[in-house]
C-alpha atoms as a PDB file:
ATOM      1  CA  UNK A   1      16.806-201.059-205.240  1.00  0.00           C
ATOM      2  CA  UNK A   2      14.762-202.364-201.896  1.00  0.00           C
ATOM      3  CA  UNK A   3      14.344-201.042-198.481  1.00  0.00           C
ATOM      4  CA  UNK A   4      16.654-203.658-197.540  1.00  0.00           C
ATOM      5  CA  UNK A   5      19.318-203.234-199.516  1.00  0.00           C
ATOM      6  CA  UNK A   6      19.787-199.937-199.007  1.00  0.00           C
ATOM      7  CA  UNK A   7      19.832-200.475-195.141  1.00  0.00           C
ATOM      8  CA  UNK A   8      22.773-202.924-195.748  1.00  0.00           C
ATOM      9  CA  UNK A   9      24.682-201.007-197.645  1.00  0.00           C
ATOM     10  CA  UNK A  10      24.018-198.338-194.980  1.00  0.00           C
ATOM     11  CA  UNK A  11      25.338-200.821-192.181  1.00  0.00           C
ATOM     12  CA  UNK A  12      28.416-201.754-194.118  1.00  0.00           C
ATOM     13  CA  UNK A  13      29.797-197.870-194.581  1.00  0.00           C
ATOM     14  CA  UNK A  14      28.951-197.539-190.730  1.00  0.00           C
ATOM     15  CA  UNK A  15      31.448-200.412-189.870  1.00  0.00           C
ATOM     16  CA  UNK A  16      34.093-199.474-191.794  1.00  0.00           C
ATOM     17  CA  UNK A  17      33.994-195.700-190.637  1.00  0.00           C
ATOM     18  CA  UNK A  18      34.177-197.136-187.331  1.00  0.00           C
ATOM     19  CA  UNK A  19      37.330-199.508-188.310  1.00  0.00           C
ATOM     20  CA  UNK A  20      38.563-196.502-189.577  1.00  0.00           C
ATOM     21  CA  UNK A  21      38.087-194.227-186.952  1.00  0.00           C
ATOM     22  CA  UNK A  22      39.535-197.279-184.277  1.00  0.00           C
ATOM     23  CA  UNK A  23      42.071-197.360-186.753  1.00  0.00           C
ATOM     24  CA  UNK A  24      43.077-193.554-186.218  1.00  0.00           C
ATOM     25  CA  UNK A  25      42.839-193.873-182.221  1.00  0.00           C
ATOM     26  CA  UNK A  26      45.649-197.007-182.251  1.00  0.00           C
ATOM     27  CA  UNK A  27      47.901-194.906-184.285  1.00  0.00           C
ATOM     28  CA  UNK A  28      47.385-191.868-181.881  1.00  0.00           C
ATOM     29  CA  UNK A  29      47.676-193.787-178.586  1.00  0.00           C
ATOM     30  CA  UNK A  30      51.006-195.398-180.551  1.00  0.00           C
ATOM     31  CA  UNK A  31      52.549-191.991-181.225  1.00  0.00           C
ATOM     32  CA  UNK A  32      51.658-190.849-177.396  1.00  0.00           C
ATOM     33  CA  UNK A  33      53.552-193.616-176.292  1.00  0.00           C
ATOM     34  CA  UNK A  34      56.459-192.796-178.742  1.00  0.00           C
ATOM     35  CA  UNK A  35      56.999-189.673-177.947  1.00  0.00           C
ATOM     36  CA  UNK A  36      56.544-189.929-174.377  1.00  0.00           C
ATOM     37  CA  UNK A  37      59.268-192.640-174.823  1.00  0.00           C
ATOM     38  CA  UNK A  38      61.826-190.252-176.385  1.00  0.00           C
ATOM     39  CA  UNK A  39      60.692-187.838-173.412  1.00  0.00           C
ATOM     40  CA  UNK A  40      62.506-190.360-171.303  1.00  0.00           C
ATOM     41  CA  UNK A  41      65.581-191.364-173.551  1.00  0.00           C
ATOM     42  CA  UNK A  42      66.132-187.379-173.601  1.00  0.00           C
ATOM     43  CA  UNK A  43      66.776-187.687-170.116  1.00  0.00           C
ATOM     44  CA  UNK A  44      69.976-188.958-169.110  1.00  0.00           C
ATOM     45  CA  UNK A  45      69.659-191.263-165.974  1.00  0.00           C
ATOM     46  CA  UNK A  46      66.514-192.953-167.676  1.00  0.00           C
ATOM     47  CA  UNK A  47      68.183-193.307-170.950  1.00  0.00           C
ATOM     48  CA  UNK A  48      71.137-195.043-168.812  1.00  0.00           C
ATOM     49  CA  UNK A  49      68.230-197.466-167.161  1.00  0.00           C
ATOM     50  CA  UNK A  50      66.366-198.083-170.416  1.00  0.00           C
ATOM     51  CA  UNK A  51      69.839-199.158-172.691  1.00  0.00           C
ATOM     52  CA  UNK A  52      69.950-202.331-169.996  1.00  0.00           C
ATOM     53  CA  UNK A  53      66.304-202.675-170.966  1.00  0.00           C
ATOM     54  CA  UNK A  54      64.681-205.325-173.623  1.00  0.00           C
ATOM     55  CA  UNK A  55      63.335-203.257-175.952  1.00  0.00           C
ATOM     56  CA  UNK A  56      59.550-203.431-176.508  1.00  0.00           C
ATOM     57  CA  UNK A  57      58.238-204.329-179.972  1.00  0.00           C
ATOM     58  CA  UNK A  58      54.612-202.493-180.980  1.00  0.00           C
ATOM     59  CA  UNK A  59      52.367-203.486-183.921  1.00  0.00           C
ATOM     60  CA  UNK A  60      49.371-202.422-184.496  1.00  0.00           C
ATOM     61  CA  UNK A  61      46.246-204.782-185.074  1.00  0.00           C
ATOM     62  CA  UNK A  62      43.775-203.962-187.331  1.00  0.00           C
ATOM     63  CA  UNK A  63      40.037-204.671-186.139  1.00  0.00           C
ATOM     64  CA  UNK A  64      38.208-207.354-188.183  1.00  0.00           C
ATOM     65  CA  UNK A  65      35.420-206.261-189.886  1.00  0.00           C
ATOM     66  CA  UNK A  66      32.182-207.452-188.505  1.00  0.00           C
ATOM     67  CA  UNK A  67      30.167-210.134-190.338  1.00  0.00           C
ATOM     68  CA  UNK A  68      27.603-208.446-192.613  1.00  0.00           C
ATOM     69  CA  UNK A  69      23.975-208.916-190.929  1.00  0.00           C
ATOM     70  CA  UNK A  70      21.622-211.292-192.716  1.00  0.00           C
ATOM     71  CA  UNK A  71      19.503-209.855-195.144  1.00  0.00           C
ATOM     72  CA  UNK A  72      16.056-210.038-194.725  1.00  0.00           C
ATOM     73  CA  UNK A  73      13.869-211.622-197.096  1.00  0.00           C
ATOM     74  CA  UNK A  74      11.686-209.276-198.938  1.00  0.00           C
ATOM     75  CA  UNK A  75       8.442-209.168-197.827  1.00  0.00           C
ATOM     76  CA  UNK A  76       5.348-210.102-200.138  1.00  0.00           C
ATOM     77  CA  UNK A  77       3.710-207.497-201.785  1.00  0.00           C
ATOM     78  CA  UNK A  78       0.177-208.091-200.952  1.00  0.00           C
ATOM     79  CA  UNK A  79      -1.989-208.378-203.677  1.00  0.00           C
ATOM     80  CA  UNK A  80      -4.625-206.380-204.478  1.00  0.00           C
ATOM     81  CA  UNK A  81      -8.717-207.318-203.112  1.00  0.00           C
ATOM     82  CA  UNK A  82     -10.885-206.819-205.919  1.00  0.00           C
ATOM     83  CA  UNK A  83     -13.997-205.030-205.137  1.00  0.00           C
ATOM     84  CA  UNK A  84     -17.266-207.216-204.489  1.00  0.00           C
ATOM     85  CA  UNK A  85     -19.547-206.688-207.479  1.00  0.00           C
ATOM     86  CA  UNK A  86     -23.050-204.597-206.206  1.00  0.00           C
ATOM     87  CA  UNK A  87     -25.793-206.763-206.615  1.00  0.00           C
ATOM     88  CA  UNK A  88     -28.417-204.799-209.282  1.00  0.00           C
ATOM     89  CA  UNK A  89     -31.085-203.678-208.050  1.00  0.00           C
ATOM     90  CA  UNK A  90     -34.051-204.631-209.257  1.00  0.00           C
ATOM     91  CA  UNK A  91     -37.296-202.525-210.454  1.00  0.00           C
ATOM     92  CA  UNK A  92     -40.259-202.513-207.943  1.00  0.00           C
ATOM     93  CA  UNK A  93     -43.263-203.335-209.781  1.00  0.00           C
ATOM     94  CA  UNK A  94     -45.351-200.382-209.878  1.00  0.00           C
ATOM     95  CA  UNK A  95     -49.088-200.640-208.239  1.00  0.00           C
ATOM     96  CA  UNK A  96     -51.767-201.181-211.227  1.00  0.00           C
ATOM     97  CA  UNK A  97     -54.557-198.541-210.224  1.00  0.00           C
ATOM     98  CA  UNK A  98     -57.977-199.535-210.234  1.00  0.00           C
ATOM     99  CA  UNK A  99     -60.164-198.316-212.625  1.00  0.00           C
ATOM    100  CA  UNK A 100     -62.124-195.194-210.540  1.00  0.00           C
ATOM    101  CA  UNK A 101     -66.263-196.436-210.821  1.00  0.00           C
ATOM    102  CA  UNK A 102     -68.696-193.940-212.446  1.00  0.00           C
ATOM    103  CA  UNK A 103     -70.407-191.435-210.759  1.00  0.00           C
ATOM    104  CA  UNK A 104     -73.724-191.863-209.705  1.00  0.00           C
ATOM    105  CA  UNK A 105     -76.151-188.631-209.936  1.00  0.00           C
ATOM    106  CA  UNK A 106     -77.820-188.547-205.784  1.00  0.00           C
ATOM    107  CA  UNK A 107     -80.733-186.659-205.766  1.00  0.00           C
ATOM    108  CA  UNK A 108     -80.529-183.770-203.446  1.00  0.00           C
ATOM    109  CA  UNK A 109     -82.232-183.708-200.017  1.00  0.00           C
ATOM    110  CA  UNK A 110     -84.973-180.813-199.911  1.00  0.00           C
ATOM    111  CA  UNK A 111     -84.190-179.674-196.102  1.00  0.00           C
ATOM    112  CA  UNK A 112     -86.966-180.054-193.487  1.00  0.00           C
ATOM    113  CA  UNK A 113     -88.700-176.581-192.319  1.00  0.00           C
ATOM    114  CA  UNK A 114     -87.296-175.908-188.932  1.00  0.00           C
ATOM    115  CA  UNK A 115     -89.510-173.726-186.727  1.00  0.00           C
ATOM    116  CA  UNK A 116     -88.035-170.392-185.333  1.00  0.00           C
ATOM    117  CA  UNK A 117     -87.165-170.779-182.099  1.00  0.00           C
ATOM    118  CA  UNK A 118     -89.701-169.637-179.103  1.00  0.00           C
ATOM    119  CA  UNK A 119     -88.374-167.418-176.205  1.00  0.00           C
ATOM    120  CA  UNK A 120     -89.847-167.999-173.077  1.00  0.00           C
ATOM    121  CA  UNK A 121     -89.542-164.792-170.873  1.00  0.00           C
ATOM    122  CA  UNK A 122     -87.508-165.438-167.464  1.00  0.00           C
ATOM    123  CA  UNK A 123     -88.941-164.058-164.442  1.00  0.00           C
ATOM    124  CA  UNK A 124     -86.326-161.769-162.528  1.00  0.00           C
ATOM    125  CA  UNK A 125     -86.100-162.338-159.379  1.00  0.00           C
ATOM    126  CA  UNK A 126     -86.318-159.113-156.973  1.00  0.00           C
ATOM    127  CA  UNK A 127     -83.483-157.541-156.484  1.00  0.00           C
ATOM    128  CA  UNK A 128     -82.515-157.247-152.560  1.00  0.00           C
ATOM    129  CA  UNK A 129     -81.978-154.329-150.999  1.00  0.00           C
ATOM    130  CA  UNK A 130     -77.674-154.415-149.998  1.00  0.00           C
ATOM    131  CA  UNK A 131     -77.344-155.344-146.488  1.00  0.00           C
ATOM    132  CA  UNK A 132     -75.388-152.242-144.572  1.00  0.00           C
ATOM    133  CA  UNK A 133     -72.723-153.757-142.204  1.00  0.00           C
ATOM    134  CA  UNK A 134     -73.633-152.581-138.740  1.00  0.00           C
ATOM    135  CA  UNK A 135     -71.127-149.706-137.508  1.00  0.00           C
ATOM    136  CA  UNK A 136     -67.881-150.847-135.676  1.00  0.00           C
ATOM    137  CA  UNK A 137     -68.588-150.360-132.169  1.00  0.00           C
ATOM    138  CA  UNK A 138     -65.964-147.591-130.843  1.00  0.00           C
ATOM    139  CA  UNK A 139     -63.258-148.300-129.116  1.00  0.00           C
ATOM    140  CA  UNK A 140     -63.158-147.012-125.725  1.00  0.00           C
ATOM    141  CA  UNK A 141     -60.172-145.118-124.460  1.00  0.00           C
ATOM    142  CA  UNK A 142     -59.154-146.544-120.630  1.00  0.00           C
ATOM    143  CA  UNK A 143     -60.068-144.194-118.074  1.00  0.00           C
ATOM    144  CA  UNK A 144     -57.519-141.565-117.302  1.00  0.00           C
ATOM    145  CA  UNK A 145     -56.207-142.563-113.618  1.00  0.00           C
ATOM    146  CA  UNK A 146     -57.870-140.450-111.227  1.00  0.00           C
ATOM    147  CA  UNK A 147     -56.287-137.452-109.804  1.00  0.00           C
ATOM    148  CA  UNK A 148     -54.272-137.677-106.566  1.00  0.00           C
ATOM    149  CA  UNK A 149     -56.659-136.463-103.571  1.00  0.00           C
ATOM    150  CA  UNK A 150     -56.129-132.421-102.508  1.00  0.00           C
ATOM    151  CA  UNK A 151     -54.550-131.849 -99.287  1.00  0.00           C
ATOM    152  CA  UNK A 152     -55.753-128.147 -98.623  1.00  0.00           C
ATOM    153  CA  UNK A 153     -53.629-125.624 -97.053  1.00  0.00           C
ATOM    154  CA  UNK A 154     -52.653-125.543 -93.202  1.00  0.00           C
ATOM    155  CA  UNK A 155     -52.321-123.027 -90.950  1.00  0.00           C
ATOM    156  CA  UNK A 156     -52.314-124.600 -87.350  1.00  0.00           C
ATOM    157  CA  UNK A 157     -48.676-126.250 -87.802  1.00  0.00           C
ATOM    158  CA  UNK A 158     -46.453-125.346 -84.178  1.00  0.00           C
ATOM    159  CA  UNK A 159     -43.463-124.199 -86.497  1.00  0.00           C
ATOM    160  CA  UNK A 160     -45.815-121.606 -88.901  1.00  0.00           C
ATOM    161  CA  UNK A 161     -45.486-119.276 -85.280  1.00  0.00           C
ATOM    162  CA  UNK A 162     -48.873-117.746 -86.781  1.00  0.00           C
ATOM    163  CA  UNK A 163     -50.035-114.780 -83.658  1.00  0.00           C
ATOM    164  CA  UNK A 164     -53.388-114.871 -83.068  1.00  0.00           C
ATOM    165  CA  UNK A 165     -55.964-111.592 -83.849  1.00  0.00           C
ATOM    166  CA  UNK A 166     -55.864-108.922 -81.141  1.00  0.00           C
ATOM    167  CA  UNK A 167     -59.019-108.565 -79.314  1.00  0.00           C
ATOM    168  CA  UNK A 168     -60.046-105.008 -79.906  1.00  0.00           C
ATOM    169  CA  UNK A 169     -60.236-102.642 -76.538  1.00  0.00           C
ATOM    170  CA  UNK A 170     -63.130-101.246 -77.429  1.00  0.00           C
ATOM    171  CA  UNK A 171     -64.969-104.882 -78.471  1.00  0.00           C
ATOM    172  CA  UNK A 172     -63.689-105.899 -74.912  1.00  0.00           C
ATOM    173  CA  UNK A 173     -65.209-102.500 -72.837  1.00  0.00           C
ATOM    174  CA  UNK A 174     -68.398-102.951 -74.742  1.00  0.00           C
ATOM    175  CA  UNK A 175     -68.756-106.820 -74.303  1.00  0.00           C
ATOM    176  CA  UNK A 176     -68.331-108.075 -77.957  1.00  0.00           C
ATOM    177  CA  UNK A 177     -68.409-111.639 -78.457  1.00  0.00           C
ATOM    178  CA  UNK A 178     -68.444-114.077 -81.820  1.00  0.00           C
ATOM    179  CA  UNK A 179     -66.576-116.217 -83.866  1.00  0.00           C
ATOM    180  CA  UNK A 180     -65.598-115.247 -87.654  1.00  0.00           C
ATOM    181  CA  UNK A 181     -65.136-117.687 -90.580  1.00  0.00           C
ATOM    182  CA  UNK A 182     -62.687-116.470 -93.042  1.00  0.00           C
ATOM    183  CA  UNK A 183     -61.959-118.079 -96.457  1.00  0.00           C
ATOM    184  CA  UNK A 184     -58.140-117.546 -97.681  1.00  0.00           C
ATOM    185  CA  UNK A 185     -56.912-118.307-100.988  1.00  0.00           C
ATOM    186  CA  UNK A 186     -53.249-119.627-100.334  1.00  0.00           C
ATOM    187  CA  UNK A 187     -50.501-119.761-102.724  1.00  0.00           C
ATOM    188  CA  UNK A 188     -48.894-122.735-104.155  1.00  0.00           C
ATOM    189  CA  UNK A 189     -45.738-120.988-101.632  1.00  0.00           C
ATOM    190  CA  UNK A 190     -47.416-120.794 -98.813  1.00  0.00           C
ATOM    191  CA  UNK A 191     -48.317-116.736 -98.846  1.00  0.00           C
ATOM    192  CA  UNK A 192     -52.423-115.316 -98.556  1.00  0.00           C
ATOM    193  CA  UNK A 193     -53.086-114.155-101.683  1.00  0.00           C
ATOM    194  CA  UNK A 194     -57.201-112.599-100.980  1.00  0.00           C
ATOM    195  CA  UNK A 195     -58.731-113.035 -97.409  1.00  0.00           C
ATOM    196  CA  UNK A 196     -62.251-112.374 -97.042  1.00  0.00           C
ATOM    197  CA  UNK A 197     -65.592-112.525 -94.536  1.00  0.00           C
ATOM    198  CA  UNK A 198     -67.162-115.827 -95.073  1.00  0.00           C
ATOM    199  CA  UNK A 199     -69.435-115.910 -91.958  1.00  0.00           C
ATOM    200  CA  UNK A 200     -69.498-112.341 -89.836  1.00  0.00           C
ATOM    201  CA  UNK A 201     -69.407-112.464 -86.033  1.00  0.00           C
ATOM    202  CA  UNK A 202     -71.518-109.660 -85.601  1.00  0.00           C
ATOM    203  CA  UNK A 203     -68.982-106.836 -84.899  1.00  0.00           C
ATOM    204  CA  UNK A 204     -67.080-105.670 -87.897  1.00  0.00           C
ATOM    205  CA  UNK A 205     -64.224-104.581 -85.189  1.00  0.00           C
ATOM    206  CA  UNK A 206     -63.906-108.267 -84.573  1.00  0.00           C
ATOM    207  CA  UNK A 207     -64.299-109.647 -88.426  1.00  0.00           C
ATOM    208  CA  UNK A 208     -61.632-106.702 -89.366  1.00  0.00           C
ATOM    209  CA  UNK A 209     -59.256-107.643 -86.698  1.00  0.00           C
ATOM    210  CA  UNK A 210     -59.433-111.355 -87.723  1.00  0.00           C
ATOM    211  CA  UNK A 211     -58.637-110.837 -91.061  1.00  0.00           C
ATOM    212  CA  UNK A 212     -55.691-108.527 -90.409  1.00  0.00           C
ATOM    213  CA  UNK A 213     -54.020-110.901 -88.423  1.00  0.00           C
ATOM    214  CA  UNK A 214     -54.571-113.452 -90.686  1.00  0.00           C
ATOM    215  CA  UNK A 215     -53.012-111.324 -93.919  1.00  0.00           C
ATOM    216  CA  UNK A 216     -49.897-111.855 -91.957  1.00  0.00           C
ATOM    217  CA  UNK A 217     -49.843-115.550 -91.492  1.00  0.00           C
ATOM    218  CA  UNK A 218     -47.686-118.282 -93.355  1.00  0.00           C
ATOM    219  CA  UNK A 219     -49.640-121.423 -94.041  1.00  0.00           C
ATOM    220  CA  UNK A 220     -48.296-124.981 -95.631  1.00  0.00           C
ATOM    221  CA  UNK A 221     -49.500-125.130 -99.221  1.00  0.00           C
ATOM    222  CA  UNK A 222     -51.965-127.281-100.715  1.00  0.00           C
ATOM    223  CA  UNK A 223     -50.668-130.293-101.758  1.00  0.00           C
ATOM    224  CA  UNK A 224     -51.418-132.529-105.322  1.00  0.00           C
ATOM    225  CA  UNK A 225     -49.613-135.363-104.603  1.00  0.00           C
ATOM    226  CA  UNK A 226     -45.953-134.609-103.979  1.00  0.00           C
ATOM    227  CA  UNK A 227     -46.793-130.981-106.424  1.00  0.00           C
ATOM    228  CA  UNK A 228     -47.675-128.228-103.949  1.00  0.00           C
ATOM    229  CA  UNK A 229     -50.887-125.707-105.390  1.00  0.00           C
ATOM    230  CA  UNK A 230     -53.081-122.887-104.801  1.00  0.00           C
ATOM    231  CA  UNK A 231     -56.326-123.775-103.241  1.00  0.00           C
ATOM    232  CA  UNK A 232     -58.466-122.256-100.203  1.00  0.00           C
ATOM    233  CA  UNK A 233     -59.161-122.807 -96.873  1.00  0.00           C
ATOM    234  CA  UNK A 234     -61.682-122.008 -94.166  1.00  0.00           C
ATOM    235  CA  UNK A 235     -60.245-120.410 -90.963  1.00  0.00           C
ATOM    236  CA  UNK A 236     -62.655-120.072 -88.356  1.00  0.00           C
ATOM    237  CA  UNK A 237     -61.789-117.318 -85.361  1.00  0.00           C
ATOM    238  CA  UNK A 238     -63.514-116.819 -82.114  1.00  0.00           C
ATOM    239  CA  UNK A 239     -63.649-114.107 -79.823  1.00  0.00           C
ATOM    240  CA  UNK A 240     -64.548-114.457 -76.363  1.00  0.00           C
ATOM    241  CA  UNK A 241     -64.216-112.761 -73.174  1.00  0.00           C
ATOM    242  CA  UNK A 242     -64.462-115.648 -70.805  1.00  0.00           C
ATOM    243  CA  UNK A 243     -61.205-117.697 -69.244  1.00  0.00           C
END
């Protein structure tokens, strides 16, 4: 049995199912109508309306069965392609070899005396002596700035209130005259630290009374810059008995 008729057969149990089944639906929709008919003859005032009525005749109409579908012809089996026949090969002639000549005896080459090689000595040049790089000249530091300029000690300043040396009484009955030169080391506050005879006057009553006087003095101190330091100074005294 084909492909095709076994689809046709398949198509002719569909249809009638679905007569079948249409069949079933009219007979259902019938009986709804039916019964919803004697739904309204149970009820009196519609029964009363319905007996002047023409009553309604219902038959049922069976679907037609559809027309079968044309069967197909059967397709052609295609026939089978015979394989091609390989061509045969045929044998490559195999190369005749040449028949190999004799061998001819070559008399062997006696090898020419080669002399020994001759060295000839190479003079060596004279070695140089290395050549020392000179020494790196030294760097120079820069100069450290100079030093800021001393300003030595005072001692003649109006607010310093320094009293002068008293003039002994005895240097004044006996006529002493003469100037002293001391030389004070001051301190960086302003204070003698060591006061002694540079240049006498002559009379050690005047040289002692100078210095006395002068342990008590205040002085401004020596100045480095802005930094005040100890340094000396020269005070020179005189004593006179004139004015």
């Amino acid at each position: 049995m084909s492909h095709t008729a076994v689809e046709a057969s398949l198509m002719g149990e569909a249809w009638r199912a679905e007569g079948l089944v249409r069949g079933l639906v009219l007979l259902l929709v019938a009986a709804l109508h039916g019964l919803a008919l004697w739904a309204l003859w149970s009820y009196a005032p519609v029964r009363a309306a319905l007996e002047t009525t023409v009553t309604l005749m219902v038959s049922l109409v069976e679907p037609q069965p559809r027309p079968a579908p044309p069967k197909e012809a059967p397709k052609p089996e295609p026939l089978p392609v015979k394989p091609k026949p390989k061509p045969k090969e045929k044998p490559e002639p195999q190369p005749v070899k040449a028949p190999e000549p004799p061998l001819l005896a070559v008399p062997e080459e006696v090898p020419a005396p080669v002399a020994p090689p001759v060295e000839v000595p190479v003079a060596k040049a004279p070695e140089s002596p290395p050549v020392k790089a000179p020494p790196a000249a030294p760097v120079e530091a820069p100069p450290a700035p100079p030093p800021p300029p001393l300003v030595p000690p005072r001692f003649d300043a109006d607010y310093l209130l320094n009293p002068p040396p008293e003039y002994p009484a005895l240097s004044r009955r006996l006529g002493e005259e003469g100037q002293v030169v001391l030389r004070v080391r001051v301190s960086a506050e302003g204070l003698p630290l060591a006061v002694e005879v540079r240049r006498s006057s002559g009379f050690a009553r005047l040289d002692e009374a100078a210095a006395a006087a002068v342990k008590r003095w205040k002085f401004v101190p020596a100045r480095r810059g802005e930094t005040p330091v100890e340094a000396q100074v020269l005070i020179p005294i005189s004593f006179t008995l004139r004015g």
